[in-house]
Protein backbone atom coordinates (compact mmCIF):
# COMPACT_ATOMS: atom_id res chain seq x y z
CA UNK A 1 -37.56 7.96 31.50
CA UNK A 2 -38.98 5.20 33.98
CA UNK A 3 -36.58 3.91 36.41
CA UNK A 4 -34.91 1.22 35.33
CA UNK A 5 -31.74 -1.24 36.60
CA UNK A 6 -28.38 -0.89 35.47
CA UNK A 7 -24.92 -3.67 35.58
CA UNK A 8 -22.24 -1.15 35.12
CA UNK A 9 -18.69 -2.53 34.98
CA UNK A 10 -15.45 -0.30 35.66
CA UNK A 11 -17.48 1.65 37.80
CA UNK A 12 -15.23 3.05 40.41
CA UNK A 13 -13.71 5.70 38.19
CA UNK A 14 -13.45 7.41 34.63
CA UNK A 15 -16.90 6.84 32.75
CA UNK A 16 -17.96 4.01 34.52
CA UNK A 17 -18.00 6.41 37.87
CA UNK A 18 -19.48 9.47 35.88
CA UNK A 19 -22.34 6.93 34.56
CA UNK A 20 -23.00 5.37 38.03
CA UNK A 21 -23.47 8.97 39.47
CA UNK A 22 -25.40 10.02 36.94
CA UNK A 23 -27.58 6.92 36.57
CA UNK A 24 -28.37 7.08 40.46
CA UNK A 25 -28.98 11.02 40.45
CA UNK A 26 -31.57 10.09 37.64
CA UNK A 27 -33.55 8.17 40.20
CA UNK A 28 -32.50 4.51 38.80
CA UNK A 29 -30.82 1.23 40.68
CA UNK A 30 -27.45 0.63 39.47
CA UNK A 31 -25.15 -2.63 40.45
CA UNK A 32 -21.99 -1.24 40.21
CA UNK A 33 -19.07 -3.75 39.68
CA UNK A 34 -15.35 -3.04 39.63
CA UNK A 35 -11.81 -5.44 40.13
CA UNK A 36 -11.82 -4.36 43.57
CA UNK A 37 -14.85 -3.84 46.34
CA UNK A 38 -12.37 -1.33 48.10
CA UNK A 39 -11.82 1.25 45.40
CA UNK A 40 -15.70 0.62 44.81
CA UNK A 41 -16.58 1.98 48.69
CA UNK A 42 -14.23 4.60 48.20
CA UNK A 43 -16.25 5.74 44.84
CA UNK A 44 -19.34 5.29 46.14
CA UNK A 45 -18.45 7.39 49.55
CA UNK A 46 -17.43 10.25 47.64
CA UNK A 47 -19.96 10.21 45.32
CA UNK A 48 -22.43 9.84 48.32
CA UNK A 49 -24.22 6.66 46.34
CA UNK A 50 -27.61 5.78 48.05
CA UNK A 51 -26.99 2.40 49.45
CA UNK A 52 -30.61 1.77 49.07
CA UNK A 53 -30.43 1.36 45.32
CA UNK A 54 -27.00 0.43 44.53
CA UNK A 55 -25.09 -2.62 45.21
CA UNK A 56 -21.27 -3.07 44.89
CA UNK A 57 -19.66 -6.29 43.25
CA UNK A 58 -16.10 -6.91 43.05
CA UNK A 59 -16.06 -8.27 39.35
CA UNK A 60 -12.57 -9.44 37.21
CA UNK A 61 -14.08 -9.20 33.66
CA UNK A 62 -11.99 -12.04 32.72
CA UNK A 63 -12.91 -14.51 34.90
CA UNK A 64 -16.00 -16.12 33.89
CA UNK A 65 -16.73 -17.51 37.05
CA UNK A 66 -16.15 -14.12 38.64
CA UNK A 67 -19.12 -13.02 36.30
CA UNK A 68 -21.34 -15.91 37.66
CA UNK A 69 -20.54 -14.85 41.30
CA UNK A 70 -21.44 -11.22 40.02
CA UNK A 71 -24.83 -12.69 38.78
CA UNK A 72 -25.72 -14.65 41.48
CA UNK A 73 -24.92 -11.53 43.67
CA UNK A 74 -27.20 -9.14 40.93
CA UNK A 75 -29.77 -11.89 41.43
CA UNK A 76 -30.76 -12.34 44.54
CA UNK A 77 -31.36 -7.70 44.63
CA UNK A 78 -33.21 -7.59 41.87
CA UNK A 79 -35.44 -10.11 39.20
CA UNK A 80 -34.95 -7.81 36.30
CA UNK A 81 -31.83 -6.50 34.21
CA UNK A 82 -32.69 -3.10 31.68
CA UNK A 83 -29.38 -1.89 30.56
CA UNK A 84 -25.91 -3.67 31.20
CA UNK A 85 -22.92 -1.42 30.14
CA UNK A 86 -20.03 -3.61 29.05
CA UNK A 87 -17.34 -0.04 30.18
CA UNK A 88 -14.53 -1.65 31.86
CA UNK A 89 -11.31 -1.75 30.02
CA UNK A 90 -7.62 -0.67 29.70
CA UNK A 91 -5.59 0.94 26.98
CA UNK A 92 -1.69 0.58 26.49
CA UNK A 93 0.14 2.45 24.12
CA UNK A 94 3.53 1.18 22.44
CA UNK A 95 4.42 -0.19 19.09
CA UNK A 96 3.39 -3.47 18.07
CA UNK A 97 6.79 -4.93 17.37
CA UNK A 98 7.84 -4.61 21.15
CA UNK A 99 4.59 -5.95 22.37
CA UNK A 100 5.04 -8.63 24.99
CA UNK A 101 2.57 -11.26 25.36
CA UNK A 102 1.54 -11.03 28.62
CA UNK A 103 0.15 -8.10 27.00
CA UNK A 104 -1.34 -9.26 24.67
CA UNK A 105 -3.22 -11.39 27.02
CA UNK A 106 -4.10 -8.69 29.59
CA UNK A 107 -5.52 -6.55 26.70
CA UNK A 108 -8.13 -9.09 24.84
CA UNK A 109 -9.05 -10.74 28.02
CA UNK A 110 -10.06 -7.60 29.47
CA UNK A 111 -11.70 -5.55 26.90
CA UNK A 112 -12.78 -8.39 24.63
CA UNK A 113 -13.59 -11.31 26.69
CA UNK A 114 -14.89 -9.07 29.38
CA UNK A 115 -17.03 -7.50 27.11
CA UNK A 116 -18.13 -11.22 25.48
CA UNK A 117 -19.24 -12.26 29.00
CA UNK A 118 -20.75 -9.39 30.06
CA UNK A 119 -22.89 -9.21 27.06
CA UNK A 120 -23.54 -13.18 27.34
CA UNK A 121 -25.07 -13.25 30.65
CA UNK A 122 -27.19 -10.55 30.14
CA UNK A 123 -28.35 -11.47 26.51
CA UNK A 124 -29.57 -15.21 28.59
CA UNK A 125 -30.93 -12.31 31.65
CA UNK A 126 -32.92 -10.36 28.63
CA UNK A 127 -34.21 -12.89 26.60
CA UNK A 128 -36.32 -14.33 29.39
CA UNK A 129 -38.08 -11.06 30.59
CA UNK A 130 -38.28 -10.25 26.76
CA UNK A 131 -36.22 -6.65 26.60
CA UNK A 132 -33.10 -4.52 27.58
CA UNK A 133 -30.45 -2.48 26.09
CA UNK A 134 -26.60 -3.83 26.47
CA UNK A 135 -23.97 -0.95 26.01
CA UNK A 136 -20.47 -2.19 25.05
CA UNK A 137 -17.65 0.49 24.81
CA UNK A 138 -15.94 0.61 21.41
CA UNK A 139 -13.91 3.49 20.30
CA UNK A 140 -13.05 5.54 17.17
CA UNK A 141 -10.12 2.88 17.05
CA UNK A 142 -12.93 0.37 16.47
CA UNK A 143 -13.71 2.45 13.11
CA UNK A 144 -9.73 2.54 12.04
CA UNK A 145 -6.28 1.19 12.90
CA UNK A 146 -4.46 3.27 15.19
CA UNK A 147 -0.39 2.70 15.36
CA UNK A 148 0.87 3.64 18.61
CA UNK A 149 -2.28 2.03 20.19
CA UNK A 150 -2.53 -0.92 17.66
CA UNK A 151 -3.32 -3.68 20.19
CA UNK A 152 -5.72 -1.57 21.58
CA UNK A 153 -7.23 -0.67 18.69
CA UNK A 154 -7.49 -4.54 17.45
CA UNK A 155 -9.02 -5.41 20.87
CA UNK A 156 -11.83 -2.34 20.06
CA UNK A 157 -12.32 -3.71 16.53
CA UNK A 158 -13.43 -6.87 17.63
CA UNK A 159 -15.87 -5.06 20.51
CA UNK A 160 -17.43 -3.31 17.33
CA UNK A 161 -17.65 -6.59 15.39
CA UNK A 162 -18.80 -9.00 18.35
CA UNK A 163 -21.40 -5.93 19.17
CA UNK A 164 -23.26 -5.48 15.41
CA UNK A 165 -23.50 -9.09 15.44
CA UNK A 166 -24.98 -9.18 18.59
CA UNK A 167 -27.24 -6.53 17.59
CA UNK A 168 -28.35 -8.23 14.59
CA UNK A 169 -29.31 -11.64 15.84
CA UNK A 170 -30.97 -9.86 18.99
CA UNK A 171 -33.03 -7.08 17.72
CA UNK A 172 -36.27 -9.57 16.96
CA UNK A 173 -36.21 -10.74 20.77
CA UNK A 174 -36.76 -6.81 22.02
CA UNK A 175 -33.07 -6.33 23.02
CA UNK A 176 -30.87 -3.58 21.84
CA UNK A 177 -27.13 -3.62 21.60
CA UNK A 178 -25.16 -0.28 20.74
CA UNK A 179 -21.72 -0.22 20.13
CA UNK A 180 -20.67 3.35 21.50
CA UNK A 181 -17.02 4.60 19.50
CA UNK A 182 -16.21 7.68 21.40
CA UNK A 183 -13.06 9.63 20.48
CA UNK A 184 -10.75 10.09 23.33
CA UNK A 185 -12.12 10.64 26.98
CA UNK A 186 -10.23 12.84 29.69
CA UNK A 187 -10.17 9.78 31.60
CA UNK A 188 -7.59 8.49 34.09
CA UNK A 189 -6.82 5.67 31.31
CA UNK A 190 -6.17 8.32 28.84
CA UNK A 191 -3.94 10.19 31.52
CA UNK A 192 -1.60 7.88 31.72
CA UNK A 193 -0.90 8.13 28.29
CA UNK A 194 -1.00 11.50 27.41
CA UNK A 195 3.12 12.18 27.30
CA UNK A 196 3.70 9.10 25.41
CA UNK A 197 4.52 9.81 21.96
CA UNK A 198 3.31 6.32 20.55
CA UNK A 199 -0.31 7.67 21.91
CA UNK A 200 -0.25 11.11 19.51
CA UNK A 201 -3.04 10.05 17.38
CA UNK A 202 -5.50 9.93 20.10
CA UNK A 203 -4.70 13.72 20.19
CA UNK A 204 -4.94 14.44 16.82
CA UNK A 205 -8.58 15.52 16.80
CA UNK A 206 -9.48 19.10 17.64
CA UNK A 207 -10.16 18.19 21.47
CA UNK A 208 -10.81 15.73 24.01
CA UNK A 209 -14.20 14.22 24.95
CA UNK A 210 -15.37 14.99 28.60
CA UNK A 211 -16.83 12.34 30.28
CA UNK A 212 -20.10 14.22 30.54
CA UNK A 213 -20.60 14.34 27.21
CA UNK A 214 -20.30 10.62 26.77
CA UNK A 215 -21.98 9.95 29.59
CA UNK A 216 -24.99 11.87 28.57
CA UNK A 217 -24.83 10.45 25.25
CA UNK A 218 -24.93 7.10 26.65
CA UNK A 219 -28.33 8.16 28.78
CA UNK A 220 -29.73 9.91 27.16
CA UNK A 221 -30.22 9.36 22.80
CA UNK A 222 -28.60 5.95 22.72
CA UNK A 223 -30.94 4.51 25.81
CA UNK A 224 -33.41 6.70 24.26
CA UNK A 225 -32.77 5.37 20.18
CA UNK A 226 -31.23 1.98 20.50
CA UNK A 227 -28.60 2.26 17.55
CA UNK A 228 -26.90 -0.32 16.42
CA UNK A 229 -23.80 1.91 16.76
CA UNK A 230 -23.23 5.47 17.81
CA UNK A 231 -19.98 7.33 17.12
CA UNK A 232 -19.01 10.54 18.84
CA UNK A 233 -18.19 13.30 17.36
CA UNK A 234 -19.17 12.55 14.42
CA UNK A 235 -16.82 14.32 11.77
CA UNK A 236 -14.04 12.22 13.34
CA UNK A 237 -16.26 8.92 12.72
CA UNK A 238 -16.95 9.25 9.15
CA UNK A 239 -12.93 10.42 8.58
CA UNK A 240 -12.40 7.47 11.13
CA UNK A 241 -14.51 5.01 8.33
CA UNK A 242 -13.15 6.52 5.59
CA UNK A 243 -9.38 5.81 6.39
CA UNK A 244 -10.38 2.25 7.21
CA UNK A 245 -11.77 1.96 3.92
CA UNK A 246 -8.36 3.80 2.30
CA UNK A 247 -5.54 2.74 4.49
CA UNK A 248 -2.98 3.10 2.19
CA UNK A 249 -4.24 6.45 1.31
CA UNK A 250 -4.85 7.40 5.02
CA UNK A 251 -1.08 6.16 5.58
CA UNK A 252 0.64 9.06 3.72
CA UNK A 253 -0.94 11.55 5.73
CA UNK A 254 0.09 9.77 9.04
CA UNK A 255 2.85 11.96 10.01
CA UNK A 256 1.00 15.33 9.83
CA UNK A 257 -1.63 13.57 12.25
CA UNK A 258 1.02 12.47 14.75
CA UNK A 259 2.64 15.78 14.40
CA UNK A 260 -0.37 17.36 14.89
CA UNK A 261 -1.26 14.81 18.11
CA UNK A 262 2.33 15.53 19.61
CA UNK A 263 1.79 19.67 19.34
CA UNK A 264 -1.80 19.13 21.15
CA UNK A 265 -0.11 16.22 24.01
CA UNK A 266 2.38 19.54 24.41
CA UNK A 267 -0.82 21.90 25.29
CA UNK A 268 -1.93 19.34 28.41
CA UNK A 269 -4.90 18.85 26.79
CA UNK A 270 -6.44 16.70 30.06
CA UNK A 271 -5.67 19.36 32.59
């Protein structure tokens, strides 16, 4: 793979870290943007980044003129952008009767809008060098409604929908988008979840994702392909489409998946 330049947002843990790390090791440049610069230098000391071909943004996804800051910053290191990955985002768990509205708020500004901006400045980047590949995370709860993790699991639907379209009106212009819908990731966002009963279905598969799996997934057959869309695993996908297709059907089996989430939250699966 020649080296290329990444935007990677989220970056100072979870995937975003893990892609960062991986990304640099690889031999590419990598601006790697986060809420705050401080938990960034932190990362990036631990991780022993080379300071010679990253750069460090502090970047609140929904602020739009924090993402022209970010650009102006991305600009004046380097003239090019190959591959922006849209990865920051949060994920609360909780019925949707008893959600609040600040909530509401935090949720779609952060992993919709952020995601909308993200993509927007680097479509304009792309289209005038004439290629590149924006990554936007999705999730199996793009494919499917969750409960427990409904608002979530709206705010991922409209990643998915925002990122085909995308796709579609991009691909004759030599840009790629993917939509990536990864199961759950042992993540510290899925940590903080994993005794809360609302959350079961996320553990209702037969394990967790590692980050390394994603993360090579990411960079290697998606940079590599270009899908429209890439689901991981699999199995869980297609069951994933197939409820969303059936959801009345998919509803009366509900409670053995939740029972079966709440026996695997028991195990610690993200030890």
């Amino acid at each position: 793979m020649t080296q290329m330049i990444f935007w990677i947002t989220g970056a100072a843990s979870g995937l975003g870290q893990a892609l960062t790390t991986a990304a640099l090791k690889a031999g590419h440049s990598v601006f790697a943007s986060d809420i705050t610069l401080e938990a960034l230098e932190l990362t990036a000391a631990a991780q022993t980044w080379p300071r010679d071909r990253v750069l460090l943004g502090a970047l609140d996804v929904r602020n739009p003129t924090d993402w022209d800051n970010a650009e102006k910053l991305f600009l004046q290191r380097w003239s090019r952008l190959d591959v922006m990955i849209n990865n920051a985002g949060i994920l609360l768990s909780g019925p949707l009767s008893a959600v609040r509205d600040n909530d509401v708020h935090r949720m779609l500004d952060i992993n919709v809008k952020g995601v909308m901006f993200g993509s927007q400045r680097a479509a304009a980047l792309m289209l005038k060098q004439g290629h590149g590949h924006i990554v936007n995370m999705g999730s199996m709860s793009s494919l499917a409604p969750v409960p427990g993790i409904g608002l979530y699991s709206a705010s991922k639907f409209a990643v998915r929908g925002y990122s085909l379209a995308l796709a579609m009106e991009l691909k004759e212009s030599g840009i790629a988008v993917t939509c990536v819908c990864p199961d759950g990731i042992n993540t510290p966002m899925l940590k903080a979840e994993a005794k809360s009963k609302d959350a079961a279905l996320i553990f209702s598969g037969g394990r967790i994702l590692t980050t390394e799996e994603v993360r090579d997934a990411i960079l290697g057959p998606i940079l590599e392909k270009r899908p429209m869309e890439y689901i991981l695993p699999d199995s869980r996908g297609w069951m994933a489409k197939a409820s969303s297709v059936a959801p009345e059907t998919t509803s009366r089996i509900l409670s053995l998946l939740q029972k079966r989430g709440l026996k695997n939250q028991q195990k610690n699966p993200l030890s």
